[in-house]
PDB file of N, CA and C in Angstrom:
ATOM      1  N   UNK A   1     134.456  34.147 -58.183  1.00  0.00           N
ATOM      2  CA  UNK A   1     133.081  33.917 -58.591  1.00  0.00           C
ATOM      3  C   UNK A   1     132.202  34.985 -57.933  1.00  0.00           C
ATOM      4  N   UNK A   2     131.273  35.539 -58.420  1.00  0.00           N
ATOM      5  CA  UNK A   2     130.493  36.751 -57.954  1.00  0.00           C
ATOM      6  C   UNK A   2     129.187  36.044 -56.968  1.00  0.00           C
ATOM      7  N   UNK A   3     129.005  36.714 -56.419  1.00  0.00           N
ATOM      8  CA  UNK A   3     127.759  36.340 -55.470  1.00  0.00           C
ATOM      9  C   UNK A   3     126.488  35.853 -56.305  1.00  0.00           C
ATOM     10  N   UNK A   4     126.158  36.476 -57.511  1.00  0.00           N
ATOM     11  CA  UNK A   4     125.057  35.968 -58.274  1.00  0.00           C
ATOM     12  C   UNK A   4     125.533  34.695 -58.989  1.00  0.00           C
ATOM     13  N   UNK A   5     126.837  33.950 -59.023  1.00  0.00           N
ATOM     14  CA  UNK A   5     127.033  33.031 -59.555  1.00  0.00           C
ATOM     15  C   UNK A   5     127.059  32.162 -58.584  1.00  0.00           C
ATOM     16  N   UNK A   6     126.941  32.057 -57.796  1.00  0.00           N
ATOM     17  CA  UNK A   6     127.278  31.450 -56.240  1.00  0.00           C
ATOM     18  C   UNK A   6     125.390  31.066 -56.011  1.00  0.00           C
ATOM     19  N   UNK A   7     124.774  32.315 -55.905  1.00  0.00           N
ATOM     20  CA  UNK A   7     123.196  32.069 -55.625  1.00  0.00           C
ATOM     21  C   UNK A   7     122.503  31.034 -56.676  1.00  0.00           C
ATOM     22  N   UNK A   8     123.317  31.592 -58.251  1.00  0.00           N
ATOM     23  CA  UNK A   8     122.510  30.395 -59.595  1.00  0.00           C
ATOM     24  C   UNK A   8     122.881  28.916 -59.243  1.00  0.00           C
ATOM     25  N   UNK A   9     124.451  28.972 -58.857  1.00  0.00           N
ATOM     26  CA  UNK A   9     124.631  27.795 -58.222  1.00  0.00           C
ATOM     27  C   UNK A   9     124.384  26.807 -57.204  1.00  0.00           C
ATOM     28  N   UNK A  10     123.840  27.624 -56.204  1.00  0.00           N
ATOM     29  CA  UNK A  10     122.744  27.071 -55.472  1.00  0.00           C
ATOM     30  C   UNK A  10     121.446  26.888 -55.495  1.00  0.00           C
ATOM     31  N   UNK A  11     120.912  27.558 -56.450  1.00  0.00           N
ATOM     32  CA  UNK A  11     119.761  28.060 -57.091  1.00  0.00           C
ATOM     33  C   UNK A  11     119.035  26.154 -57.625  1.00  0.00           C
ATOM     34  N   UNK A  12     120.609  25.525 -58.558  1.00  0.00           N
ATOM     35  CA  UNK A  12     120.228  24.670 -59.561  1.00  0.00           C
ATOM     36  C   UNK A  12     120.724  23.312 -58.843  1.00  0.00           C
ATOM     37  N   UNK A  13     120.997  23.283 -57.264  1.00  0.00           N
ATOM     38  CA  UNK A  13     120.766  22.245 -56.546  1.00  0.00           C
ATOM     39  C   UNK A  13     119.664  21.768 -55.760  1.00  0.00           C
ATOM     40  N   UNK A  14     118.366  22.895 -56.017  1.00  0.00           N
ATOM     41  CA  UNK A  14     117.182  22.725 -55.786  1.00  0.00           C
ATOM     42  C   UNK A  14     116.977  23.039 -53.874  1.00  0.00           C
ATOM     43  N   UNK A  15     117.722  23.702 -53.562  1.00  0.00           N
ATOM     44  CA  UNK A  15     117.601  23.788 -51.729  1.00  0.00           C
ATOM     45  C   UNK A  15     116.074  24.463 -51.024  1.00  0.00           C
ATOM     46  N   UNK A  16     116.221  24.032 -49.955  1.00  0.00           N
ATOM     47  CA  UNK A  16     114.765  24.150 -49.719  1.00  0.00           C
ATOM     48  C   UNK A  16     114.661  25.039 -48.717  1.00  0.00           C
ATOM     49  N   UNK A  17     115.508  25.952 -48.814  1.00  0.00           N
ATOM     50  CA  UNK A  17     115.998  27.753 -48.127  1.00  0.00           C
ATOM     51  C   UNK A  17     115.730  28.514 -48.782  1.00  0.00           C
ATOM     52  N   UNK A  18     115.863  28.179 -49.841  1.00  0.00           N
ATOM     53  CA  UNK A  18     115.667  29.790 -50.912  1.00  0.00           C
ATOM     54  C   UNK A  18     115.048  30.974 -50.978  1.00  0.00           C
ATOM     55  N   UNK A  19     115.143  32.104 -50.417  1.00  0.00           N
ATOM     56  CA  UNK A  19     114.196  33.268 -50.065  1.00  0.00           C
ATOM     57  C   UNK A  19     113.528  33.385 -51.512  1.00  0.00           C
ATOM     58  N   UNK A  20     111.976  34.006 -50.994  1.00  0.00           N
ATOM     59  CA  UNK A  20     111.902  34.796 -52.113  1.00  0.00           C
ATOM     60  C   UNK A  20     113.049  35.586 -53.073  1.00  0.00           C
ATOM     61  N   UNK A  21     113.153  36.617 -52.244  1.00  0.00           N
ATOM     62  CA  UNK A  21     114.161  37.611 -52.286  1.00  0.00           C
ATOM     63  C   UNK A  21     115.099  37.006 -53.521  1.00  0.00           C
ATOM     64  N   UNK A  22     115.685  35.896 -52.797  1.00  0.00           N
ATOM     65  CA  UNK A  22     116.786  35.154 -53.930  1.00  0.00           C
ATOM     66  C   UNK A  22     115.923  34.569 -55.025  1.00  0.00           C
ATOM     67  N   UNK A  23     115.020  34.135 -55.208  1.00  0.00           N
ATOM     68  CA  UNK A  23     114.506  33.758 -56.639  1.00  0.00           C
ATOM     69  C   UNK A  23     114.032  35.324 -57.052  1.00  0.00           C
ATOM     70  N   UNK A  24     114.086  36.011 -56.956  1.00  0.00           N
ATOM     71  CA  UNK A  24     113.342  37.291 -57.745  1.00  0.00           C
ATOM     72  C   UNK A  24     115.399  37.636 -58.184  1.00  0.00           C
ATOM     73  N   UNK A  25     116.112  37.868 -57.189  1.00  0.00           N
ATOM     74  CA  UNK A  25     117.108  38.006 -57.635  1.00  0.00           C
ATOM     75  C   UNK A  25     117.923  36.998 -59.222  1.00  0.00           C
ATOM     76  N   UNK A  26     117.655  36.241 -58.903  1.00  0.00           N
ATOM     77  CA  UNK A  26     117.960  35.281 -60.236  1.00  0.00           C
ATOM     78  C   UNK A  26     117.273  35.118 -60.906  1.00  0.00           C
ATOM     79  N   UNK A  27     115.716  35.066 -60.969  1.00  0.00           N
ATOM     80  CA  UNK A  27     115.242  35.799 -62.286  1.00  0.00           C
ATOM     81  C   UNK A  27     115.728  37.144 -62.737  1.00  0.00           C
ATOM     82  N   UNK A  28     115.858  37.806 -62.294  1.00  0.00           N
ATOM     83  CA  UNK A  28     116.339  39.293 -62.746  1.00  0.00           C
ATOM     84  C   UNK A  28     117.720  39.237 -63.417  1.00  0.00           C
ATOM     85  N   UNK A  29     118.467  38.380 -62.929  1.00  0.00           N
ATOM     86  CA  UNK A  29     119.701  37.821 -63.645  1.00  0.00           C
ATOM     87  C   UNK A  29     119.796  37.250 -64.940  1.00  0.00           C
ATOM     88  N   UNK A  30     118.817  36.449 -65.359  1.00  0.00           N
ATOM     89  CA  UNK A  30     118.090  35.812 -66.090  1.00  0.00           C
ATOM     90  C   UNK A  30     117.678  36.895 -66.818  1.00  0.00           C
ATOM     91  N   UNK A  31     117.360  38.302 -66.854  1.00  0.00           N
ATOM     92  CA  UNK A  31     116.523  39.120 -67.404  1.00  0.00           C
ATOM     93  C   UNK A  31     114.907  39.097 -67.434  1.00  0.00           C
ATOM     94  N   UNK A  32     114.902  38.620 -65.954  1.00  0.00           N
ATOM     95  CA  UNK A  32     112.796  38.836 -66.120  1.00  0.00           C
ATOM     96  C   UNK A  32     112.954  39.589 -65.340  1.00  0.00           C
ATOM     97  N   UNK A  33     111.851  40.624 -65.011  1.00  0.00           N
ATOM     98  CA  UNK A  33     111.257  41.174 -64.354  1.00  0.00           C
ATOM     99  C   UNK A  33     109.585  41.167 -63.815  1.00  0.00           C
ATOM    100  N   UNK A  34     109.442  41.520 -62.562  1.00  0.00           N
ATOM    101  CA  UNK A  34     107.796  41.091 -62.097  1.00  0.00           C
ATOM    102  C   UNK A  34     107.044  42.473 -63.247  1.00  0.00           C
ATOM    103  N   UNK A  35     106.213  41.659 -63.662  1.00  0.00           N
ATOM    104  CA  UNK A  35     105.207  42.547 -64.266  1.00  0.00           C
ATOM    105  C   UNK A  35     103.903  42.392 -62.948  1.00  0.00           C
ATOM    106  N   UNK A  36     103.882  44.053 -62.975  1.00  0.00           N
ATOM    107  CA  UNK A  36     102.854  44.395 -61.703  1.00  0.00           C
ATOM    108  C   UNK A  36     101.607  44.353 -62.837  1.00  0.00           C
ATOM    109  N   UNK A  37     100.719  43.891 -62.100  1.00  0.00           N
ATOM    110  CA  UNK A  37      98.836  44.088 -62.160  1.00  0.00           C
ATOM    111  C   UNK A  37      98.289  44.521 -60.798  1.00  0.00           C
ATOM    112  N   UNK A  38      97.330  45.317 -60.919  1.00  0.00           N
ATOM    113  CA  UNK A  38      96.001  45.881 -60.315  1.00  0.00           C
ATOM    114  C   UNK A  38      97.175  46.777 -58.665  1.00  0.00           C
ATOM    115  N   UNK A  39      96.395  46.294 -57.776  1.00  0.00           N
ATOM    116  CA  UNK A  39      96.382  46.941 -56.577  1.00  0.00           C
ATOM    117  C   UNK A  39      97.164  46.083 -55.640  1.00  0.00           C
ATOM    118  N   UNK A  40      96.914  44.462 -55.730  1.00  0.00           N
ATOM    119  CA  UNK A  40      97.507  44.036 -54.785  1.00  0.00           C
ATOM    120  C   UNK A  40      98.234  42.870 -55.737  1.00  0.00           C
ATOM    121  N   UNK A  41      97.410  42.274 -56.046  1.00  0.00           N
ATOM    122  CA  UNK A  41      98.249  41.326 -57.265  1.00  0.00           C
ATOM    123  C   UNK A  41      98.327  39.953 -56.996  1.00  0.00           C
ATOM    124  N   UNK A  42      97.763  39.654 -55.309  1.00  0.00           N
ATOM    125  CA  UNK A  42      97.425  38.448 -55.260  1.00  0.00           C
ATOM    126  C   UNK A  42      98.671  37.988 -54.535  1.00  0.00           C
ATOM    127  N   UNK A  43      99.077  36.296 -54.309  1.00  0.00           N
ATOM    128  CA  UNK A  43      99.883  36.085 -54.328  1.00  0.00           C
ATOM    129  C   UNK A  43     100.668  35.189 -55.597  1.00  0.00           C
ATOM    130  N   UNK A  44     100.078  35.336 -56.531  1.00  0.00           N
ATOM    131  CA  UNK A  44     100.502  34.539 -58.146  1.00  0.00           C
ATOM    132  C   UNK A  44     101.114  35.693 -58.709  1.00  0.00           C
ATOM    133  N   UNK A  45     102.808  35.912 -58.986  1.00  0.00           N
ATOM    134  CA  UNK A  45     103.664  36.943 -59.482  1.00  0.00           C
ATOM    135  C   UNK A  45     104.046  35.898 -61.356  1.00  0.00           C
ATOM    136  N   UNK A  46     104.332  37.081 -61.162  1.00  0.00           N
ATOM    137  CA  UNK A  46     104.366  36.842 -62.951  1.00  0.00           C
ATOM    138  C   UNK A  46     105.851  37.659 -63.582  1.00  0.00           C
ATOM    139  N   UNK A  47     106.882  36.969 -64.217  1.00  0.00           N
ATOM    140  CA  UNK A  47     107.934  37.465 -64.579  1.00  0.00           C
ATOM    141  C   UNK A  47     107.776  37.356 -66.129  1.00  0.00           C
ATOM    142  N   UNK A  48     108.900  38.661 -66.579  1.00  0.00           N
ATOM    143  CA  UNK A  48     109.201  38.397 -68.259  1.00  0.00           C
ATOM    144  C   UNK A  48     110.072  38.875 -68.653  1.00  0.00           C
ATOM    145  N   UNK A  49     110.706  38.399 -69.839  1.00  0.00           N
ATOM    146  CA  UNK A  49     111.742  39.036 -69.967  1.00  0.00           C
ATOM    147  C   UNK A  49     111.496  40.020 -71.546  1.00  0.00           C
ATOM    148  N   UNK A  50     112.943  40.260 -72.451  1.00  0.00           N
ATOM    149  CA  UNK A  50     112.028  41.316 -73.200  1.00  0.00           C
ATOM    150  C   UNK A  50     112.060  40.806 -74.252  1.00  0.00           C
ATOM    151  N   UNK A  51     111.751  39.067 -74.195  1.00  0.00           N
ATOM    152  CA  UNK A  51     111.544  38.351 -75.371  1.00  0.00           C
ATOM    153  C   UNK A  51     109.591  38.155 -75.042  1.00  0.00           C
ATOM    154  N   UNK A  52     109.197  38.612 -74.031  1.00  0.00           N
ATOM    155  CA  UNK A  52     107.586  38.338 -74.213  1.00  0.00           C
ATOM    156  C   UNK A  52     107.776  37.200 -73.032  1.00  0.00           C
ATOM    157  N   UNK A  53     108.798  36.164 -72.658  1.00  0.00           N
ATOM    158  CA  UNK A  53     108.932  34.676 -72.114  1.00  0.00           C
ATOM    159  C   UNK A  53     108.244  34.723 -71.199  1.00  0.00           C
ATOM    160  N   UNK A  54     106.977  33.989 -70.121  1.00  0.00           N
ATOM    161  CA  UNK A  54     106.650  34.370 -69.101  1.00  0.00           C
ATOM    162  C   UNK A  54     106.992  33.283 -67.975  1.00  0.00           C
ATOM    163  N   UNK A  55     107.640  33.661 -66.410  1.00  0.00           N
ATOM    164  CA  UNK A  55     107.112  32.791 -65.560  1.00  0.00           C
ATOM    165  C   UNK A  55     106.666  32.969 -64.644  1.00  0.00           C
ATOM    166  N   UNK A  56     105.679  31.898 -64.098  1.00  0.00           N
ATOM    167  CA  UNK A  56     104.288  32.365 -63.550  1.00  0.00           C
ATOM    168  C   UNK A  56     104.643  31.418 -62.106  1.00  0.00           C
ATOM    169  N   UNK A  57     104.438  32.347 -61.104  1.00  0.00           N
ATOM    170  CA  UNK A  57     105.113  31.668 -59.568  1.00  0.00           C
ATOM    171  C   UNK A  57     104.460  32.308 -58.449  1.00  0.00           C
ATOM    172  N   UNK A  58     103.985  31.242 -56.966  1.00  0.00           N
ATOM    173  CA  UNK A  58     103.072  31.827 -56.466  1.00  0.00           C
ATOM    174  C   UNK A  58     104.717  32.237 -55.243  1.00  0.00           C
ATOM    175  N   UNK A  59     104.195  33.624 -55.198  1.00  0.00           N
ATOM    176  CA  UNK A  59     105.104  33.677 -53.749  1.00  0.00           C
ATOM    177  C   UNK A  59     104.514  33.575 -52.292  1.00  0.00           C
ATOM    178  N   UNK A  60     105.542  32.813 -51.855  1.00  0.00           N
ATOM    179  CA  UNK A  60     104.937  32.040 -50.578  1.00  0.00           C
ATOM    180  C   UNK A  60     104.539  32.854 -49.506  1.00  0.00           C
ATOM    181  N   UNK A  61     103.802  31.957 -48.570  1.00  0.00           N
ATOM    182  CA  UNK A  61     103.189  33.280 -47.369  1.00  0.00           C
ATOM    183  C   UNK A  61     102.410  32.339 -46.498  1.00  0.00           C
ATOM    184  N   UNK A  62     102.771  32.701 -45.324  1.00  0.00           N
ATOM    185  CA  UNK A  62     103.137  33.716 -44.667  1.00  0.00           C
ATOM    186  C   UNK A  62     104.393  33.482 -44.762  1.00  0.00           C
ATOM    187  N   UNK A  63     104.945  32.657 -44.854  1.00  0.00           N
ATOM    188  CA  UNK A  63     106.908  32.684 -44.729  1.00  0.00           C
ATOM    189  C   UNK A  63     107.303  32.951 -46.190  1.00  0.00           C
ATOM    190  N   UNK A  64     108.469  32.932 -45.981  1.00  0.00           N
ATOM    191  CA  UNK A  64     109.654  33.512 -47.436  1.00  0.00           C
ATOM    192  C   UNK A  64     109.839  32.633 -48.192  1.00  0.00           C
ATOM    193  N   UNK A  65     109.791  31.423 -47.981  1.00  0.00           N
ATOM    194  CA  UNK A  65     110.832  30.384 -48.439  1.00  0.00           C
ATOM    195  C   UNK A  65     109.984  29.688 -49.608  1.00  0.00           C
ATOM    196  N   UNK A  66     110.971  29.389 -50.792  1.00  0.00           N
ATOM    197  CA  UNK A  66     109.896  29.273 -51.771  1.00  0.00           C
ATOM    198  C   UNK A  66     109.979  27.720 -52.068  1.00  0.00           C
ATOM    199  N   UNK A  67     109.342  27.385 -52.384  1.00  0.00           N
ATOM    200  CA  UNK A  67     108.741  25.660 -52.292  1.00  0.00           C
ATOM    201  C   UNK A  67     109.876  24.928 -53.468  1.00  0.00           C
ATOM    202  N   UNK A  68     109.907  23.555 -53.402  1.00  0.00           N
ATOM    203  CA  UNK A  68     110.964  22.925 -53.894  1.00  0.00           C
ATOM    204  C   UNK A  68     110.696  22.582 -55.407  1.00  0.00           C
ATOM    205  N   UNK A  69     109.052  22.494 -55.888  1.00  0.00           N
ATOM    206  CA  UNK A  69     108.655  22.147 -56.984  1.00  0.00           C
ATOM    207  C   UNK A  69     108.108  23.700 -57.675  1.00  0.00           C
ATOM    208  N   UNK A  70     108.442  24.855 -57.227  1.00  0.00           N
ATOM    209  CA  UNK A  70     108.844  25.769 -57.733  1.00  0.00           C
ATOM    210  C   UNK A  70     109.885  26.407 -58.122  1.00  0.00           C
ATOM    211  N   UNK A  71     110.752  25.842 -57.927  1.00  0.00           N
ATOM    212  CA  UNK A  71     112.128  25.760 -58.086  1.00  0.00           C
ATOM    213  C   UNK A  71     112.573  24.704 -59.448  1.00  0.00           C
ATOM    214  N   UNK A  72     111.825  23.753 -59.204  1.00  0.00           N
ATOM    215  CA  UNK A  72     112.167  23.330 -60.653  1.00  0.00           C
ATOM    216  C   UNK A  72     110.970  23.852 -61.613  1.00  0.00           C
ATOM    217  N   UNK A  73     110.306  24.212 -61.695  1.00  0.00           N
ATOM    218  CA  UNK A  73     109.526  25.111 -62.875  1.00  0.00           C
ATOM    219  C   UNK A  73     110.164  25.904 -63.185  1.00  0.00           C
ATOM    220  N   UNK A  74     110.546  26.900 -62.311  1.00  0.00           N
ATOM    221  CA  UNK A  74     111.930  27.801 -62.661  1.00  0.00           C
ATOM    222  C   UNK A  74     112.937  27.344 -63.652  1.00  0.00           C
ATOM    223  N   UNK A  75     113.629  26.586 -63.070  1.00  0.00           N
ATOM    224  CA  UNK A  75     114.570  25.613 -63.639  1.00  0.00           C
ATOM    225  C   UNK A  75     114.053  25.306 -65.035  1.00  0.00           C
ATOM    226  N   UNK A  76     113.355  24.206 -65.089  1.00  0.00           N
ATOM    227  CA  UNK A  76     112.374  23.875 -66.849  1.00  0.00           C
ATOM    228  C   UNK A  76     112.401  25.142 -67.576  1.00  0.00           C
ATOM    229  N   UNK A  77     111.842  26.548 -66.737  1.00  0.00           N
ATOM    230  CA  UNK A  77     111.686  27.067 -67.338  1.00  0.00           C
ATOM    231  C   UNK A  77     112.164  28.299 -68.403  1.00  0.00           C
ATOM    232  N   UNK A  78     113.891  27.860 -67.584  1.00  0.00           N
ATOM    233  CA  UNK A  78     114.530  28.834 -67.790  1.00  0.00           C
ATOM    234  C   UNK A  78     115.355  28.159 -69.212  1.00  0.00           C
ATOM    235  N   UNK A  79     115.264  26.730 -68.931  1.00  0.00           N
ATOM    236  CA  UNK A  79     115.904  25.762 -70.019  1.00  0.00           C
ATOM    237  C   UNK A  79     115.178  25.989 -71.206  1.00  0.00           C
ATOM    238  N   UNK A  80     113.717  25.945 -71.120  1.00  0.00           N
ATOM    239  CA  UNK A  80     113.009  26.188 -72.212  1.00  0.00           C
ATOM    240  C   UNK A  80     113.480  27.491 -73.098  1.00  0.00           C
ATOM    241  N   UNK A  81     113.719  28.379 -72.292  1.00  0.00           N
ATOM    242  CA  UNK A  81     113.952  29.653 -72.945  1.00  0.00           C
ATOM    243  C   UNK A  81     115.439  30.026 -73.255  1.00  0.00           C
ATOM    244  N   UNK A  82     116.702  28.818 -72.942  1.00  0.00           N
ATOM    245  CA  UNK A  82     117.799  28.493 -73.646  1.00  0.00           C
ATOM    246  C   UNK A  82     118.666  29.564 -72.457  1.00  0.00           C
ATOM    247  N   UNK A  83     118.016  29.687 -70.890  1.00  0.00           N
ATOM    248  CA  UNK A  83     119.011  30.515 -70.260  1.00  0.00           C
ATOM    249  C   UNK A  83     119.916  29.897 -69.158  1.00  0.00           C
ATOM    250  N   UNK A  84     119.551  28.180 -69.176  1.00  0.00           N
ATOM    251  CA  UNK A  84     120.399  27.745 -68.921  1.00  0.00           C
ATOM    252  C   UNK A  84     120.975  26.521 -69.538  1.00  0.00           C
TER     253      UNK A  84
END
């Protein structure tokens, strides 16, 4: 099993470790990418893939770790768009 199948798989038990880092990684797996705006961009990031699909996620701060009910928006949201 590859390391990115290992991370989705932990990804979709909802853990409450999850780096940033690792959710940008599995969206990207997924095929989104952060679409950059302006200069700083806030902390509200914005992914898409190259169907137009958007998801909209605040990254956390001052620490890494991304919140548990962002994790299932993710989740919903990836179902919605038939990627899992």
């Amino acid at each position: 099993m590859a390391k990115i199948d290992k991370l989705v798989e932990r990804f979709l038990t909802k853990p409450r470790d999850l780096t940033w880092d690792e959710m940008v990684s599995i969206l990207s797996h997924f095929g989104f990418s952060e679409i950059r705006t302006g200069k700083t961009g806030g902390s509200r990031r914005k992914f898409a893939n190259s169907k137009k699909n958007i998801i909209s996620l605040h990254k956390p701060h001052p620490g890494n770790i991304v919140k548990v009910y962002a994790i299932r928006e993710v989740i919903n949201a990836l179902s919605q768009f038939g990627k899992l």
